[in-house]
C-alpha atoms as a PDB file:
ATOM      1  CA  UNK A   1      11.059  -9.750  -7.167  1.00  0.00           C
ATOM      2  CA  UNK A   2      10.185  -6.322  -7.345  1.00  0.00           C
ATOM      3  CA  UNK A   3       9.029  -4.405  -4.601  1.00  0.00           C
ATOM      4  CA  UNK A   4       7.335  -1.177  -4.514  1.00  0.00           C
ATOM      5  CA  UNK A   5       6.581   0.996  -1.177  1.00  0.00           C
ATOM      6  CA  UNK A   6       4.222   3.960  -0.744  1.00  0.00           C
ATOM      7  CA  UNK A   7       4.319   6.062   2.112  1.00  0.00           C
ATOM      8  CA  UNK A   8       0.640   7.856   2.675  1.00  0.00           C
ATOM      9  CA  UNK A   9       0.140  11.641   3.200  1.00  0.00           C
ATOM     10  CA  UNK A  10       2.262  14.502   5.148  1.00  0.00           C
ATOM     11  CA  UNK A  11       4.657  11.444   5.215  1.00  0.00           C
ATOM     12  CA  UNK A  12       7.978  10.768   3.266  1.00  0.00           C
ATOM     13  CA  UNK A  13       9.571   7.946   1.744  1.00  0.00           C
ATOM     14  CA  UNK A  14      11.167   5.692   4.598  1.00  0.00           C
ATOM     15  CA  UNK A  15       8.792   6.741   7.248  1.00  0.00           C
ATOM     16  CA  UNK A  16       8.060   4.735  10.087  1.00  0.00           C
ATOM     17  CA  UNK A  17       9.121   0.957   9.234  1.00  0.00           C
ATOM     18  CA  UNK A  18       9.678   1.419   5.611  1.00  0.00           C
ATOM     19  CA  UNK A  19      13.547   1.882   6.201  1.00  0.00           C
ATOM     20  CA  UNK A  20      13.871  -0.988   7.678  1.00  0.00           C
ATOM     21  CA  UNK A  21      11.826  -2.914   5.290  1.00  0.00           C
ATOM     22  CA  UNK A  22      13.435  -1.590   2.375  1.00  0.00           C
ATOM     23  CA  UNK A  23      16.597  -2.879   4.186  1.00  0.00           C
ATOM     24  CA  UNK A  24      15.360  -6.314   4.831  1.00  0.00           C
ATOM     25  CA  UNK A  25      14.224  -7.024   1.113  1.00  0.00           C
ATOM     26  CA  UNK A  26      17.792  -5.325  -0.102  1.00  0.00           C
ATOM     27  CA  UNK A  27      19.328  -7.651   2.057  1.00  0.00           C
ATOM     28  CA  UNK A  28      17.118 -10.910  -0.201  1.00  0.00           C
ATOM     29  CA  UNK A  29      18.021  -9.538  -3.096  1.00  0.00           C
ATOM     30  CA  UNK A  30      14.743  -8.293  -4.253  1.00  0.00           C
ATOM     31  CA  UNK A  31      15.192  -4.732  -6.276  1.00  0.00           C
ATOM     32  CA  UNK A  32      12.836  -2.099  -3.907  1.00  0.00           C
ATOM     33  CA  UNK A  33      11.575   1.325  -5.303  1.00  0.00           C
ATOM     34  CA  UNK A  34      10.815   3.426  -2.254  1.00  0.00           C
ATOM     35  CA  UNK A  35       9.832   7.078  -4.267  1.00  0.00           C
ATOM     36  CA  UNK A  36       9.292  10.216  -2.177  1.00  0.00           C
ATOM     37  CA  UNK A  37       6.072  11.205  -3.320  1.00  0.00           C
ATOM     38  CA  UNK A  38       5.146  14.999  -4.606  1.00  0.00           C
ATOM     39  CA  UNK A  39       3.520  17.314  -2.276  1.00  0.00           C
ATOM     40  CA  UNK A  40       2.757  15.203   1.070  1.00  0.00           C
ATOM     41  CA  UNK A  41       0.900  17.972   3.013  1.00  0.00           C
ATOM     42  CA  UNK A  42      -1.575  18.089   0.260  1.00  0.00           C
ATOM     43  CA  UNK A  43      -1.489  15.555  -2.424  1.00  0.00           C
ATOM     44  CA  UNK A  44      -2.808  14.967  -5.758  1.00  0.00           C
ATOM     45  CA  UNK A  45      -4.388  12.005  -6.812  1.00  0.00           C
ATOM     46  CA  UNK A  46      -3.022  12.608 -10.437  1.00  0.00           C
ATOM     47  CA  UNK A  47       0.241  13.612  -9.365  1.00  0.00           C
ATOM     48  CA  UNK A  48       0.898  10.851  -7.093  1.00  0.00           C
ATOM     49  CA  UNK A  49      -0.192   8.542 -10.238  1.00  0.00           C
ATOM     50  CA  UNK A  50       1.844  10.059 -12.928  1.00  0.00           C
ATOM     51  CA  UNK A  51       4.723   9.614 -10.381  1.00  0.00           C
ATOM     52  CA  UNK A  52       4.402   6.209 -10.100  1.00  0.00           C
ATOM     53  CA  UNK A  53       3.772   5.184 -13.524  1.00  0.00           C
ATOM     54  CA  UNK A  54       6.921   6.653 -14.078  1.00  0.00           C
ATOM     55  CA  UNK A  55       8.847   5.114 -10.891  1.00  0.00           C
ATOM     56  CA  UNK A  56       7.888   1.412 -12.634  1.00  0.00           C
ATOM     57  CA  UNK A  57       8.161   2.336 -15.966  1.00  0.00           C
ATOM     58  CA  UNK A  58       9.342  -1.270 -17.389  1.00  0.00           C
ATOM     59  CA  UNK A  59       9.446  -2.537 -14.497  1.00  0.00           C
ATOM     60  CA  UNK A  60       7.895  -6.035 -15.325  1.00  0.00           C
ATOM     61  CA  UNK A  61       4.354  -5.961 -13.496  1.00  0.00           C
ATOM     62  CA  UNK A  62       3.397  -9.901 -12.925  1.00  0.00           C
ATOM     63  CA  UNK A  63       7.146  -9.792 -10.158  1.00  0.00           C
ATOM     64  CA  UNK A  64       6.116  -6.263  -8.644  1.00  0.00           C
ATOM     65  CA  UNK A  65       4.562  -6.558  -4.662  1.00  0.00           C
ATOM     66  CA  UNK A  66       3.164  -3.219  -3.756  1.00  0.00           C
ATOM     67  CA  UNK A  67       3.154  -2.498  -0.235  1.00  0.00           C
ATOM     68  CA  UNK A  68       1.500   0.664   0.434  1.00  0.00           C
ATOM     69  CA  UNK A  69       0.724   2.422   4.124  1.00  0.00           C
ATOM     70  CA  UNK A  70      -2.276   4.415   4.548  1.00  0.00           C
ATOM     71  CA  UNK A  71      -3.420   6.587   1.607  1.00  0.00           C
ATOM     72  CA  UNK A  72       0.019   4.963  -0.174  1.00  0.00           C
ATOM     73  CA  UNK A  73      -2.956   2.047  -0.516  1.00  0.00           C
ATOM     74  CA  UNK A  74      -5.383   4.260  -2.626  1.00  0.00           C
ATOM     75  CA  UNK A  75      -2.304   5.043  -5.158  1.00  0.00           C
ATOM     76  CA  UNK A  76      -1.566   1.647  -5.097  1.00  0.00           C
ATOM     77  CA  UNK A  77      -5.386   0.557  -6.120  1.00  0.00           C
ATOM     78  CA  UNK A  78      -5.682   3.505  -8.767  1.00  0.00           C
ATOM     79  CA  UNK A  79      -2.211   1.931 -10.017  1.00  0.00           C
ATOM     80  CA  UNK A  80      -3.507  -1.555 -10.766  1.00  0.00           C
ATOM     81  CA  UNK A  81      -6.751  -0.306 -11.706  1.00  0.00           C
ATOM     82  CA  UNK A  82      -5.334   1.360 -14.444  1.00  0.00           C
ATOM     83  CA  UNK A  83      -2.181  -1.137 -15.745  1.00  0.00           C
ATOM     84  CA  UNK A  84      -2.286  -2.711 -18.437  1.00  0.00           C
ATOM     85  CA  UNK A  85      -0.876  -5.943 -17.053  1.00  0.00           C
ATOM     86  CA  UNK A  86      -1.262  -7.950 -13.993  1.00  0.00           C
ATOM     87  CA  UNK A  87       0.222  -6.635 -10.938  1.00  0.00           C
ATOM     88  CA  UNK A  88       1.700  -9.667  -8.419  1.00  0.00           C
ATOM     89  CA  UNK A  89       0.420  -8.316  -4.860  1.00  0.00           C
ATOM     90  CA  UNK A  90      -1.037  -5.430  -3.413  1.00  0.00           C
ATOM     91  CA  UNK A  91       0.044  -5.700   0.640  1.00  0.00           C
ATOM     92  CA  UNK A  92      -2.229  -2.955   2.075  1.00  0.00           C
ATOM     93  CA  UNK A  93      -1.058  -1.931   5.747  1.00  0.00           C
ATOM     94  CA  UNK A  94      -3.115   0.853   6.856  1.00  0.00           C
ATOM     95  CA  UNK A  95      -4.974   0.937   3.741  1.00  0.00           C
ATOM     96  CA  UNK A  96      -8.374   2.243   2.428  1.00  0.00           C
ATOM     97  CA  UNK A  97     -10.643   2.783  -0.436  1.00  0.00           C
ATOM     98  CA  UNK A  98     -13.335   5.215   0.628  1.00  0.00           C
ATOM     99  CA  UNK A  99     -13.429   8.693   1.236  1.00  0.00           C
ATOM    100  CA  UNK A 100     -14.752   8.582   5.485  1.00  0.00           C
ATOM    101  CA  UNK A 101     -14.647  12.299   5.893  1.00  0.00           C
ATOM    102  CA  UNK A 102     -11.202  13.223   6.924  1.00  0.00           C
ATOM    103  CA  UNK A 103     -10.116  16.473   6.067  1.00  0.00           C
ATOM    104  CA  UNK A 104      -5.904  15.240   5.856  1.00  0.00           C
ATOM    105  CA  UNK A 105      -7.294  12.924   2.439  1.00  0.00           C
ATOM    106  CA  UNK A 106     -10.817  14.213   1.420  1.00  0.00           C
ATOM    107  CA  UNK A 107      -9.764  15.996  -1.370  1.00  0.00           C
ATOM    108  CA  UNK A 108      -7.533  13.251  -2.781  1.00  0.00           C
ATOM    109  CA  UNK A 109      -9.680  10.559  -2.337  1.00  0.00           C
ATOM    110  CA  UNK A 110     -13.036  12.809  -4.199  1.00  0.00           C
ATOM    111  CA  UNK A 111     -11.112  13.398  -7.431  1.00  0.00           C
ATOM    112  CA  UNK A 112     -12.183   9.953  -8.670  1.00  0.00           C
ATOM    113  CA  UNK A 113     -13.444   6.381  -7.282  1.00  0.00           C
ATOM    114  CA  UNK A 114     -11.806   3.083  -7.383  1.00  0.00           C
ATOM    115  CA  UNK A 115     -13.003   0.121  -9.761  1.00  0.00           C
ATOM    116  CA  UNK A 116     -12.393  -2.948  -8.277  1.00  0.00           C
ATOM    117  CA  UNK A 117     -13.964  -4.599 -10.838  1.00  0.00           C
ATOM    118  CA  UNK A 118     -10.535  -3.534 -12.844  1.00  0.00           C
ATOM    119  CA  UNK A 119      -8.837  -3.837  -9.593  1.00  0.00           C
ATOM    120  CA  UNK A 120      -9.451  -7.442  -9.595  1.00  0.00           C
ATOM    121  CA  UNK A 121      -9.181  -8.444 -12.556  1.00  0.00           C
ATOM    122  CA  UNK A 122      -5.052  -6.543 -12.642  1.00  0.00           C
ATOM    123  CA  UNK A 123      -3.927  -8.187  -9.286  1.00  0.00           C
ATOM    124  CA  UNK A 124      -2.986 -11.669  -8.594  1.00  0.00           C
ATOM    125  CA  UNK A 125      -2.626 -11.351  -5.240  1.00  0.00           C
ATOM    126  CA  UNK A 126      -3.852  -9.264  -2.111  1.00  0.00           C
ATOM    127  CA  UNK A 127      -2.524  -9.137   1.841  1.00  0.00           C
ATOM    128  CA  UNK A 128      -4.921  -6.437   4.014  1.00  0.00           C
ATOM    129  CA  UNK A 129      -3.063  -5.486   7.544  1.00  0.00           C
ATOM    130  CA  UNK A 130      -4.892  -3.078   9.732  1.00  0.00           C
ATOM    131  CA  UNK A 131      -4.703  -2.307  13.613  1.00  0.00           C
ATOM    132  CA  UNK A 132      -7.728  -2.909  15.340  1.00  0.00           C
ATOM    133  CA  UNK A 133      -7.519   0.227  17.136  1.00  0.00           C
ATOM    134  CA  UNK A 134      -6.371   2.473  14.295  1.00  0.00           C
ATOM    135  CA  UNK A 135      -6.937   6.269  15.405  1.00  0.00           C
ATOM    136  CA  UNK A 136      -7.069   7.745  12.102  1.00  0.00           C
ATOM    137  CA  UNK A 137      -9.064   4.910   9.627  1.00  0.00           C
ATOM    138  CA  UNK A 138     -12.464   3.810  10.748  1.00  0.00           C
ATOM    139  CA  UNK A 139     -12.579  -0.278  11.076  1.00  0.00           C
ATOM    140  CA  UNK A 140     -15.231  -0.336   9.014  1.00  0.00           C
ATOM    141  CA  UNK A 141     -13.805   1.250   6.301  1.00  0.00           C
ATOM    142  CA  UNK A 142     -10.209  -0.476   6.759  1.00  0.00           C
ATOM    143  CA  UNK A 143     -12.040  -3.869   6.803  1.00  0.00           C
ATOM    144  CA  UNK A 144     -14.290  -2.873   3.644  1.00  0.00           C
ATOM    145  CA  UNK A 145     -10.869  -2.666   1.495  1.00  0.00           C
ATOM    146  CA  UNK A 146     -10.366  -6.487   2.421  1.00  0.00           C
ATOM    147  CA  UNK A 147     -13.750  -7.261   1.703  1.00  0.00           C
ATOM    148  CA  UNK A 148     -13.605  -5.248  -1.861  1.00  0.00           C
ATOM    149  CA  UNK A 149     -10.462  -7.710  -2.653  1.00  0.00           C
ATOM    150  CA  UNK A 150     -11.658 -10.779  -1.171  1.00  0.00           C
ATOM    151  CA  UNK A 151      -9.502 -11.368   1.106  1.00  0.00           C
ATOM    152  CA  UNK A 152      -9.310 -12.098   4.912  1.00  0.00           C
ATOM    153  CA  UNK A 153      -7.520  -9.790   7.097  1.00  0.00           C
ATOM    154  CA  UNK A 154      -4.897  -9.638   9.128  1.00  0.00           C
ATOM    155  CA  UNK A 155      -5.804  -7.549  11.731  1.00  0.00           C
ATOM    156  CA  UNK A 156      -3.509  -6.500  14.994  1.00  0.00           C
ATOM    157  CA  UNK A 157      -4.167  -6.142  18.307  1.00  0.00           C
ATOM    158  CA  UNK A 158      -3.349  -2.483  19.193  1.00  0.00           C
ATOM    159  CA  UNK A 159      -1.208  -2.225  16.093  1.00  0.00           C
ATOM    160  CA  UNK A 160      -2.954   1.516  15.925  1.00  0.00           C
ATOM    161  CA  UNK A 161      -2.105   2.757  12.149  1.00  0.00           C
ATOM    162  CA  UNK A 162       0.599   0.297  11.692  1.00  0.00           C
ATOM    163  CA  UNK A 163       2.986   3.513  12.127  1.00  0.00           C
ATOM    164  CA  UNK A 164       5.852   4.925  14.297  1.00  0.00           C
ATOM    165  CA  UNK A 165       3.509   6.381  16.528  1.00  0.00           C
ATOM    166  CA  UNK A 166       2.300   2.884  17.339  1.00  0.00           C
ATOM    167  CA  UNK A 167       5.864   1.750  17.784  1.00  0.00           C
ATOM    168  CA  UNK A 168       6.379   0.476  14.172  1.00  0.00           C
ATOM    169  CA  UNK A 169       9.401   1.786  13.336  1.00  0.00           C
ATOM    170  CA  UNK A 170      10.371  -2.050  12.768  1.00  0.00           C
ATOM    171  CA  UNK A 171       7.728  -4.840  11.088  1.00  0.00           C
ATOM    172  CA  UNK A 172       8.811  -7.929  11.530  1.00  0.00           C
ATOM    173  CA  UNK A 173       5.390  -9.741  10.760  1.00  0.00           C
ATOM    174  CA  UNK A 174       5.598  -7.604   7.274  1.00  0.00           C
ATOM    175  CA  UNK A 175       8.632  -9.353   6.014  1.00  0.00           C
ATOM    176  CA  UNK A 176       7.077 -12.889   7.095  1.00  0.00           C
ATOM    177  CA  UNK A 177       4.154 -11.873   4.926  1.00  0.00           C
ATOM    178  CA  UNK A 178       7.022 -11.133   2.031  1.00  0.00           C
ATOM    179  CA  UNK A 179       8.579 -14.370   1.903  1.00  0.00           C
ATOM    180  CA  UNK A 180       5.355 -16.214   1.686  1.00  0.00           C
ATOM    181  CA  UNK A 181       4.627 -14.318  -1.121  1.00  0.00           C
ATOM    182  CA  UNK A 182       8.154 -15.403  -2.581  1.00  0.00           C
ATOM    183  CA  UNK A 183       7.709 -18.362  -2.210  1.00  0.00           C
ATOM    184  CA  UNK A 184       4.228 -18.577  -3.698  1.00  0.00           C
ATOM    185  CA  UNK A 185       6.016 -16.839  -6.531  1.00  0.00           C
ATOM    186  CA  UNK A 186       8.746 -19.121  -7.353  1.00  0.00           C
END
């Protein structure tokens, strides 16, 4: 399996829990991409894209898991949006879809909207993870991204935004989630 991680904005690669996770899936023999994203503080939409396209460039699409935290989620859905093929998973912790007014992503996420028409139709699979007491993400709008991909969330009690601040610096839950998936895989 393939497995991709995003970190979300004025955040770097291996933030928080994504070390460790990286570590984990290492350890199973999976083959992890964990890219440091250009310009954190104030990202482009476009940017972050090209990025990844090239990050997974032949990397084959129907074994990748994307697990994206926070705005990491939005390059994630403008990913599979725009593939060609068939994306595995999409594992949203932290995630959203909609601009909510925050002045840290509201220029990244008004350069375009999502289709999840396209969205759908690309991904297999989706997992949405979300505290219930996230400071930064509005419920509503973390529980609308589950509802967009039809799926039931999983949703923490004071998990907060899933993040070191929270106490996340580990995720054991998360790699439960991944082997599941594996297994649903094989």
């Amino acid at each position: 399996m393939h497995i991709l991680i995003l970190h979300g904005v004025q955040s770097h690669a291996g933030d928080h829990w994504q070390r460790w996770l990286k570590q984990e899936l290492e350890e199973r023999k999976h083959t992890v991409y964990m890219p440091e994203l250009p310009n954190t503080e104030h990202p482009d939409r476009f940017d972050w894209q090209y990025f990844i396209k090239h990050v997974l460039s032949g990397v084959p699409l129907n074994e990748l898991i994307i697990v994206g935290h926070s705005l990491g989620v939005v390059s994630a859905l403008d990913f599979i949006e725009q593939s060609e093929n068939k994306v595995y998973c999409l594992v949203s912790v932290s995630g959203f879809a909609e601009d909510y007014g925050a002045e840290l992503n509201g220029s990244f996420m008004r350069q375009r909207d999502i289709d999840f028409i396209k969205v759908k139709k690309h991904l297999s699979k989706a997992v949405v993870i979300y505290g219930d007491d996230d400071p930064y993400v509005p419920q509503e709008k973390l529980e609308n991204l589950a509802n967009l991909l039809g799926v039931k969330p999983i949703v923490i009690v004071k998990g907060g935004h899933l993040n070191t601040d929270a106490g996340y610096v580990t995720f054991p839950m998360l790699t439960d989630v991944m082997k599941q998936l594996d297994k649903k895989k094989k």
